[in-house]
PDB file of N, CA and C in Angstrom:
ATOM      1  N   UNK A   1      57.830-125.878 111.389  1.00  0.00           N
ATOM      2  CA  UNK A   1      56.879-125.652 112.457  1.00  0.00           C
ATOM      3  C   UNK A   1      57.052-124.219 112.964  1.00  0.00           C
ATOM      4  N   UNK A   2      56.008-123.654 113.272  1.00  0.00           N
ATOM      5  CA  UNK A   2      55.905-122.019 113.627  1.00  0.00           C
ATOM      6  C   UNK A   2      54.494-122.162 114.235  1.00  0.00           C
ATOM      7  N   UNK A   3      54.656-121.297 115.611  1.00  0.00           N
ATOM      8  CA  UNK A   3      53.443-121.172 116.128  1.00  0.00           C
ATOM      9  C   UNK A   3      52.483-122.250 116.770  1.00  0.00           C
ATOM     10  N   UNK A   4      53.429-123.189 116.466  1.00  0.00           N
ATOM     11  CA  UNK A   4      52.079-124.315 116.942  1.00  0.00           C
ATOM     12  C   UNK A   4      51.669-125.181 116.165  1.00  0.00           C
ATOM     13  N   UNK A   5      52.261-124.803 114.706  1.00  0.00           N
ATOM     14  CA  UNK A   5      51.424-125.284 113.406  1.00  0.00           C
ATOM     15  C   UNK A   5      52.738-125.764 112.663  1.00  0.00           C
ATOM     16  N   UNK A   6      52.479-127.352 112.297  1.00  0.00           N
ATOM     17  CA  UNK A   6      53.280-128.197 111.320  1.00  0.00           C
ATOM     18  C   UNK A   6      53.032-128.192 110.029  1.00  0.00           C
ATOM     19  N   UNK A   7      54.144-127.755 109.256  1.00  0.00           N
ATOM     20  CA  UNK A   7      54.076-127.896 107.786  1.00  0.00           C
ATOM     21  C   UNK A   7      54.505-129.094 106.922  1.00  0.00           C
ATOM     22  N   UNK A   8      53.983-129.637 106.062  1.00  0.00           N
ATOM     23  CA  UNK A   8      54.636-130.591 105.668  1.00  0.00           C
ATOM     24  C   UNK A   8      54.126-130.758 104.467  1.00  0.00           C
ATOM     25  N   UNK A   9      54.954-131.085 103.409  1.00  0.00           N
ATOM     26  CA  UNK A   9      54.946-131.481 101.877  1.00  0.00           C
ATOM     27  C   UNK A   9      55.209-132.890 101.937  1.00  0.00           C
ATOM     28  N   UNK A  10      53.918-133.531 101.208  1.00  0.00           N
ATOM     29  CA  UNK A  10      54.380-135.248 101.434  1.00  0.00           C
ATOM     30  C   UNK A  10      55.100-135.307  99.766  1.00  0.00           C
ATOM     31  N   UNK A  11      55.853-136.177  99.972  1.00  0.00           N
ATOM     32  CA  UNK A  11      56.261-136.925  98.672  1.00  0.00           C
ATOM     33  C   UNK A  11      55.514-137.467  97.671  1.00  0.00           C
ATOM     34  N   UNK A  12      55.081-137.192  96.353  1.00  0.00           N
ATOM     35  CA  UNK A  12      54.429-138.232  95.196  1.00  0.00           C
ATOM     36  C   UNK A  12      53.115-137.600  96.105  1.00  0.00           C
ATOM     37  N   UNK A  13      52.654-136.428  96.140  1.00  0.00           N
ATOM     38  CA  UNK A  13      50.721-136.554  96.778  1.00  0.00           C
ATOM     39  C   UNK A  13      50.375-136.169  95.553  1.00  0.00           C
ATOM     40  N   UNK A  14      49.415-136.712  95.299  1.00  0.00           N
ATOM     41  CA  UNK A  14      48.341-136.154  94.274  1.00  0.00           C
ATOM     42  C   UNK A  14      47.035-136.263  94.289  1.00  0.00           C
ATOM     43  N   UNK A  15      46.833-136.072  95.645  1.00  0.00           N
ATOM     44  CA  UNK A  15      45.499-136.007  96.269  1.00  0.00           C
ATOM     45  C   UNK A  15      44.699-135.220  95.757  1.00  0.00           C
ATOM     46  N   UNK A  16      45.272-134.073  95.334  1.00  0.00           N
ATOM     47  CA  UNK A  16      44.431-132.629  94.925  1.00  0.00           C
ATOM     48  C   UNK A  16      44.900-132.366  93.673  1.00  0.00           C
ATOM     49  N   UNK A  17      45.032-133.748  92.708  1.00  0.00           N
ATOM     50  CA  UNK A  17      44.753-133.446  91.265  1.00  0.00           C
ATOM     51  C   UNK A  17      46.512-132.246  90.619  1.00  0.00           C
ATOM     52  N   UNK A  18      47.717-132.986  91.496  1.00  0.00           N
ATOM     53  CA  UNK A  18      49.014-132.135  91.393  1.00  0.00           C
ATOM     54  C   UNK A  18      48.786-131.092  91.415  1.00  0.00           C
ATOM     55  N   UNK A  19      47.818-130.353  92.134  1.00  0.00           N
ATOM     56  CA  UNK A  19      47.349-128.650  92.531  1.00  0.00           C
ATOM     57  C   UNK A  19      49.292-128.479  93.553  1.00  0.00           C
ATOM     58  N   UNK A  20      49.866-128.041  93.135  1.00  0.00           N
ATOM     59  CA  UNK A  20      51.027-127.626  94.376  1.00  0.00           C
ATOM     60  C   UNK A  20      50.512-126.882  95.606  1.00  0.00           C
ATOM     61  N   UNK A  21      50.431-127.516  96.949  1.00  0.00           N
ATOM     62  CA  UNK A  21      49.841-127.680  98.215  1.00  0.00           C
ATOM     63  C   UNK A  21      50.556-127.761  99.260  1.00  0.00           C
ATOM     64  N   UNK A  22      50.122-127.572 100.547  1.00  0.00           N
ATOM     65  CA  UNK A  22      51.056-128.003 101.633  1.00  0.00           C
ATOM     66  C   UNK A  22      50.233-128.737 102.331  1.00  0.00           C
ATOM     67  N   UNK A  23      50.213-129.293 103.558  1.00  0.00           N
ATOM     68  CA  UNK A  23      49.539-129.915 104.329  1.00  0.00           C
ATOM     69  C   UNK A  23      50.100-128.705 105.806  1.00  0.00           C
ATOM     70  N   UNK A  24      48.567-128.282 106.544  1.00  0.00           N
ATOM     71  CA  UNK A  24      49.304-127.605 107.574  1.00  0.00           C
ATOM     72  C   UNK A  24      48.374-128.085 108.608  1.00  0.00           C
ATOM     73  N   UNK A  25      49.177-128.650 109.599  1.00  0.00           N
ATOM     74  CA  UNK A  25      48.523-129.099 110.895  1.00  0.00           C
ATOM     75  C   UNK A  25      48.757-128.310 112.589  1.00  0.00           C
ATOM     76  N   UNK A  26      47.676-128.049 113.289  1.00  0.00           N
ATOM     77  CA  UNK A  26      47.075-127.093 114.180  1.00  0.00           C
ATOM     78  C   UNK A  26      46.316-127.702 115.384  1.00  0.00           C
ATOM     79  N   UNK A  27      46.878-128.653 116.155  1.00  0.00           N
ATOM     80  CA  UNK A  27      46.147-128.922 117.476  1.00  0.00           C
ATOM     81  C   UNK A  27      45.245-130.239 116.480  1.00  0.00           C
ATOM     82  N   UNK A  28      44.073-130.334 116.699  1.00  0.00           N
ATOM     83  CA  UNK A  28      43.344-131.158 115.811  1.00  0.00           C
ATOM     84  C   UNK A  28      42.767-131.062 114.315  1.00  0.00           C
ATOM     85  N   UNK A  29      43.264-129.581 114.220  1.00  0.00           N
ATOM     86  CA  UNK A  29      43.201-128.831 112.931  1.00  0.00           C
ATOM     87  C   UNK A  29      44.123-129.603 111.785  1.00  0.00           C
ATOM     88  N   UNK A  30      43.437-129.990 110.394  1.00  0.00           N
ATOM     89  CA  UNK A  30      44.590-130.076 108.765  1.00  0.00           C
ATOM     90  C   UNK A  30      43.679-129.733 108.137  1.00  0.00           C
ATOM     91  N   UNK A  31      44.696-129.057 107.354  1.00  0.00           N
ATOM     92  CA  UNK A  31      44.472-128.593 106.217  1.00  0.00           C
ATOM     93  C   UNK A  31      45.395-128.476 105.005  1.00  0.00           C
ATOM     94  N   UNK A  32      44.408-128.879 103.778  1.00  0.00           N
ATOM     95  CA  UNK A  32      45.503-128.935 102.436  1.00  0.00           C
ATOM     96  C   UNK A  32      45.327-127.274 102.235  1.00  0.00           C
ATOM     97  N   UNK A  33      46.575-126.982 101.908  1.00  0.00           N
ATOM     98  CA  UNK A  33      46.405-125.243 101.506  1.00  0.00           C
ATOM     99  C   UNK A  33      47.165-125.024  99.904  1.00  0.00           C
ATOM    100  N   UNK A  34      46.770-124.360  98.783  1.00  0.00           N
ATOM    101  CA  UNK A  34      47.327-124.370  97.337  1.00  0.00           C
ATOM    102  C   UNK A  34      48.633-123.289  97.756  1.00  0.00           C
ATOM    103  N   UNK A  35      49.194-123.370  97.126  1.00  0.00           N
ATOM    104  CA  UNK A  35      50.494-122.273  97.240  1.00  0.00           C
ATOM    105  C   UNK A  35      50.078-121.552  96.381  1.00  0.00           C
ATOM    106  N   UNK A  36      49.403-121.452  95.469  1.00  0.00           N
ATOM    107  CA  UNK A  36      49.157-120.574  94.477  1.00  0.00           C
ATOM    108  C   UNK A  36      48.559-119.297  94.940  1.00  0.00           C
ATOM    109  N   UNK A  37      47.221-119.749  95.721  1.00  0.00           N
ATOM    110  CA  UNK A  37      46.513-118.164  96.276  1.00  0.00           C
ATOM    111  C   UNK A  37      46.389-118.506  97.959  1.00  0.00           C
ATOM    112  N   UNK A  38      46.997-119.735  98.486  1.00  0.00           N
ATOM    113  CA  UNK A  38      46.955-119.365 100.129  1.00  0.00           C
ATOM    114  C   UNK A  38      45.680-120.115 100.481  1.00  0.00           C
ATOM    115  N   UNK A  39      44.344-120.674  99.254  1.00  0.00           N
ATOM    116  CA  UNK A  39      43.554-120.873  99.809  1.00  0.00           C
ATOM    117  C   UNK A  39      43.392-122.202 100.355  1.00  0.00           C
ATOM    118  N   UNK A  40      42.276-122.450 101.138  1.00  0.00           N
ATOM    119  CA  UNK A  40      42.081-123.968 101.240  1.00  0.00           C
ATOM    120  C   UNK A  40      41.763-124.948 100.411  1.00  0.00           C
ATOM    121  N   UNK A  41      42.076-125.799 100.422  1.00  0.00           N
ATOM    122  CA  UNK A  41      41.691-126.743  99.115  1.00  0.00           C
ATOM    123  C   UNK A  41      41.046-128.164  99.671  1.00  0.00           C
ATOM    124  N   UNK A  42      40.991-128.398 100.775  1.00  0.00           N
ATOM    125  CA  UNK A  42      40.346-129.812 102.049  1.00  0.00           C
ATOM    126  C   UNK A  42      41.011-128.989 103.394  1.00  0.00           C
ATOM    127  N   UNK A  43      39.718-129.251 104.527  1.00  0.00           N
ATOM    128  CA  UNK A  43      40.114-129.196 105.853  1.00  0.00           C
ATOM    129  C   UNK A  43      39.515-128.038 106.549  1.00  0.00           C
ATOM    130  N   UNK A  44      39.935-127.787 107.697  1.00  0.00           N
ATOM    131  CA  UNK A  44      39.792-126.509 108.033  1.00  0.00           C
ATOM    132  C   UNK A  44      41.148-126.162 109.268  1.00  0.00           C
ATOM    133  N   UNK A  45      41.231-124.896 109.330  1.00  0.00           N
ATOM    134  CA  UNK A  45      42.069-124.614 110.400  1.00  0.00           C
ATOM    135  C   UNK A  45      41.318-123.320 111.037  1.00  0.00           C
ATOM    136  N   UNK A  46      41.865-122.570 111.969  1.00  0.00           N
ATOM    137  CA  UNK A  46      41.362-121.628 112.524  1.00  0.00           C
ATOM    138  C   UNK A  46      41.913-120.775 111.718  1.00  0.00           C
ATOM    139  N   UNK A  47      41.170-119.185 111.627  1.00  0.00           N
ATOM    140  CA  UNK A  47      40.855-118.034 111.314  1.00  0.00           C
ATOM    141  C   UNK A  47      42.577-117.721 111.381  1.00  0.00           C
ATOM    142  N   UNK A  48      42.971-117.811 112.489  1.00  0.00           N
ATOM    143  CA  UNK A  48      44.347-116.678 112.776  1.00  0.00           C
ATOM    144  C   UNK A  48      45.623-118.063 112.187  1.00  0.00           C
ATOM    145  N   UNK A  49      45.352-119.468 112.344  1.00  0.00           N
ATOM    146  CA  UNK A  49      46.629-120.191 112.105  1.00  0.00           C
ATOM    147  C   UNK A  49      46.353-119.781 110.538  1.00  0.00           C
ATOM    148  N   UNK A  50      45.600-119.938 109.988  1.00  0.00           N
ATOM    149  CA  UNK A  50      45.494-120.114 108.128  1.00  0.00           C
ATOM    150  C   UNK A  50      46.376-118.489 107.693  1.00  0.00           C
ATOM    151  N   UNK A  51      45.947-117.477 108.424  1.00  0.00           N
ATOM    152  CA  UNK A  51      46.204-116.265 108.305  1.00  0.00           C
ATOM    153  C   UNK A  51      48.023-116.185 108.293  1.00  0.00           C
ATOM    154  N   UNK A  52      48.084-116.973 109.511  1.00  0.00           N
ATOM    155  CA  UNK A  52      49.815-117.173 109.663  1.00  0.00           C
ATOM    156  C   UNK A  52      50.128-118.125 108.420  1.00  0.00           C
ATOM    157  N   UNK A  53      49.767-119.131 108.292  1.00  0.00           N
ATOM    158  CA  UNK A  53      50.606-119.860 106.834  1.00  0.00           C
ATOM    159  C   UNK A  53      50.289-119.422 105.618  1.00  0.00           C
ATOM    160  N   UNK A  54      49.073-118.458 105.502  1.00  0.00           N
ATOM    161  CA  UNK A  54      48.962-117.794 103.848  1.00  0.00           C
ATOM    162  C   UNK A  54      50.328-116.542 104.338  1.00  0.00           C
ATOM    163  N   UNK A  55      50.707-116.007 105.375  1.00  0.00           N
ATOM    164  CA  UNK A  55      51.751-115.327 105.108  1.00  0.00           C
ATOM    165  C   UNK A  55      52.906-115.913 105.096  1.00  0.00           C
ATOM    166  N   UNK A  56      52.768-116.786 105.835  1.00  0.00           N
ATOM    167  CA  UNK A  56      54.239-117.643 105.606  1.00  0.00           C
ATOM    168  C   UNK A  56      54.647-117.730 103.699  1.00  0.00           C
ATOM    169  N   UNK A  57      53.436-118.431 103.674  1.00  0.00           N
ATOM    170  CA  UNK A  57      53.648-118.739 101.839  1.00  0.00           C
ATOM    171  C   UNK A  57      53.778-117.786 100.928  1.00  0.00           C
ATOM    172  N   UNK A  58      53.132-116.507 101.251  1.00  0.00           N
ATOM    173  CA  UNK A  58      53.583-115.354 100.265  1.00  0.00           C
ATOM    174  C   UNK A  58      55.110-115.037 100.628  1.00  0.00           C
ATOM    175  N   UNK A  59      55.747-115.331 101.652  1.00  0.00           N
ATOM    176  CA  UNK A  59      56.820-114.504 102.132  1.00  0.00           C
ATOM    177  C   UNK A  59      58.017-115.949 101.469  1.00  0.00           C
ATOM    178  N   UNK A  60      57.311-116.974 101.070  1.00  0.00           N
ATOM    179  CA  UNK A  60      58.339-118.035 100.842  1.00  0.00           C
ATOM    180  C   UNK A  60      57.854-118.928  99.240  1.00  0.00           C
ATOM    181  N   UNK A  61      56.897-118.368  98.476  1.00  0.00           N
ATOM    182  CA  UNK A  61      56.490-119.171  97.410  1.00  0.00           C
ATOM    183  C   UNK A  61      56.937-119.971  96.433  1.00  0.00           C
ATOM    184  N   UNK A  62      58.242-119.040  96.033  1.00  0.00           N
ATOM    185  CA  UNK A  62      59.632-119.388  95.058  1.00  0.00           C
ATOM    186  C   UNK A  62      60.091-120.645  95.399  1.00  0.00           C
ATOM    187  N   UNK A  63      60.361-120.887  97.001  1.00  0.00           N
ATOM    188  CA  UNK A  63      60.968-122.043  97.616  1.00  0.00           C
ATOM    189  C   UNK A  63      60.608-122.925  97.836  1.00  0.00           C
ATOM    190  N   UNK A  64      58.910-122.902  98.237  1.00  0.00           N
ATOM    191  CA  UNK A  64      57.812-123.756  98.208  1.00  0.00           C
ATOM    192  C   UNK A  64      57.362-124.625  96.500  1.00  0.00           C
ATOM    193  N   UNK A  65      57.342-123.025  95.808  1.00  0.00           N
ATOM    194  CA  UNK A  65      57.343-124.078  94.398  1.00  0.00           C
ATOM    195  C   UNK A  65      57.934-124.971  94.136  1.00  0.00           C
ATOM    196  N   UNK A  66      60.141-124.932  94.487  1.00  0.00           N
ATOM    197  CA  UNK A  66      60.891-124.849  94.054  1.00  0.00           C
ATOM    198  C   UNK A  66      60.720-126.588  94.818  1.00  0.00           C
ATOM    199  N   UNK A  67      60.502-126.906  96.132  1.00  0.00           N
ATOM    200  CA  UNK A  67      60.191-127.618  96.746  1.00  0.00           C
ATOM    201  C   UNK A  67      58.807-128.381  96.600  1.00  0.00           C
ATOM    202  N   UNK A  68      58.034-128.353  95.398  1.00  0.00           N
ATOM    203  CA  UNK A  68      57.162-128.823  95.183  1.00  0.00           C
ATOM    204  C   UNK A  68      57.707-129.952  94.188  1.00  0.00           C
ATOM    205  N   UNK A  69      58.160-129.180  92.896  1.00  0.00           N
ATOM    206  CA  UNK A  69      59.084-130.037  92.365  1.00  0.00           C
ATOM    207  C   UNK A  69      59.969-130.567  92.384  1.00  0.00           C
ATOM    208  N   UNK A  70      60.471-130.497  92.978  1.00  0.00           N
ATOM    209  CA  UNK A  70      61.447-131.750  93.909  1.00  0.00           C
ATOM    210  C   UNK A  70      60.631-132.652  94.311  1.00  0.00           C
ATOM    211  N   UNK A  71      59.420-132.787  95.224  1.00  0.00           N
ATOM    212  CA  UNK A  71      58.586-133.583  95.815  1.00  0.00           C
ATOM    213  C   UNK A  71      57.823-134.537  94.990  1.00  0.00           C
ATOM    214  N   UNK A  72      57.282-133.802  93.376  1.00  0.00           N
ATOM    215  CA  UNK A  72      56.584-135.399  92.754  1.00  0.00           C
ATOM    216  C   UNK A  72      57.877-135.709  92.228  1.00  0.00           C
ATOM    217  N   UNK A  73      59.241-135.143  91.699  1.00  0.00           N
ATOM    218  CA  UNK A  73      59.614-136.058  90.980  1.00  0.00           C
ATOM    219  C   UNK A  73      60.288-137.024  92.208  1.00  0.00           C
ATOM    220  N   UNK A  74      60.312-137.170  93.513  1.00  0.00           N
ATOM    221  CA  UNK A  74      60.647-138.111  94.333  1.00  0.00           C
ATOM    222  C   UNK A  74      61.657-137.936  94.721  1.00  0.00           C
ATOM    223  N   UNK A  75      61.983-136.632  94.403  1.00  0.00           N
ATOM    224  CA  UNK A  75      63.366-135.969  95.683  1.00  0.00           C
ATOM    225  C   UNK A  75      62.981-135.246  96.777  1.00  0.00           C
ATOM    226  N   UNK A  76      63.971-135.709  97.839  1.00  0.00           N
ATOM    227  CA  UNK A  76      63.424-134.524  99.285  1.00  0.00           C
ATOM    228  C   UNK A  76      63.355-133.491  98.790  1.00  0.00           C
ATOM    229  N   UNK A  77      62.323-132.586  99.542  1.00  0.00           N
ATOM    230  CA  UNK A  77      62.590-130.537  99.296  1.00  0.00           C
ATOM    231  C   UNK A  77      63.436-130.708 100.611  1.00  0.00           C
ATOM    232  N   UNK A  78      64.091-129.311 100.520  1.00  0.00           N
ATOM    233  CA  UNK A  78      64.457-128.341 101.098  1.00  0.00           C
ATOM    234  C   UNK A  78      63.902-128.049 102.506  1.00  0.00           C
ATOM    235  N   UNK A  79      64.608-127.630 103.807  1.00  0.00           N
ATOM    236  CA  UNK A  79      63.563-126.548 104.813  1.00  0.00           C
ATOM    237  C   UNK A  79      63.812-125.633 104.449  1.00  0.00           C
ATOM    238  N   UNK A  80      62.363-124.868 104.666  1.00  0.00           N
ATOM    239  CA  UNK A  80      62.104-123.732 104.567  1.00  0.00           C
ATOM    240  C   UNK A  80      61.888-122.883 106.154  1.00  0.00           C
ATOM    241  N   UNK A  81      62.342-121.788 106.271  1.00  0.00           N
ATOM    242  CA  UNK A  81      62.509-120.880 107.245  1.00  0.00           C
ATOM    243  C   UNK A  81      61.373-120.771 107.876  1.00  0.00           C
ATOM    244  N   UNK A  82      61.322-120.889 109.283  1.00  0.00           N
ATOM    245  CA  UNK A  82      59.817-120.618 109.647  1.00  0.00           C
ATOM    246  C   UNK A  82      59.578-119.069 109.739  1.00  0.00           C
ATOM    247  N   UNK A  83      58.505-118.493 110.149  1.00  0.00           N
ATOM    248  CA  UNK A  83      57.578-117.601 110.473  1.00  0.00           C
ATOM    249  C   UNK A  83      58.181-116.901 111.669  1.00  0.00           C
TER     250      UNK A  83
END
């Protein structure tokens, strides 16, 4: 959590076709976001929170990947450092 805004990697999701994703939540705001390019993939958030977690994710991608796979094969990830 940073800013206001909850991050969270669910376990086994394959909502978005195993696209590696986060889920980022913002007041009444979610959104699925790809780790790959930052973009949205379902949802919306505001202009400046999306802005904060596409930098979060460039500044943390390695760990996020690294924590992706961990996640389908059904192991906890890791925390990752906030913002």
């Amino acid at each position: 959590m940073f800013y206001g805004i909850i991050i969270r990697l669910y376990l086994i999701d394959n909502q978005h076709h195993n696209l590696p994703h986060i889920h980022a939540r913002y007041a009444e705001f979610e959104a699925s976001i790809g780790l790959g390019d930052g973009e949205i993939l379902a949802g919306e958030l505001p202009r400046k929170q999306l802005r904060l977690v596409q930098a979060w994710i460039e500044l943390h991608r390695d760990e996020l990947m690294a924590n992706w796979e961990l996640a389908v094969s059904g192991e906890n990830p890791y925390k990752i450092e906030p913002l």
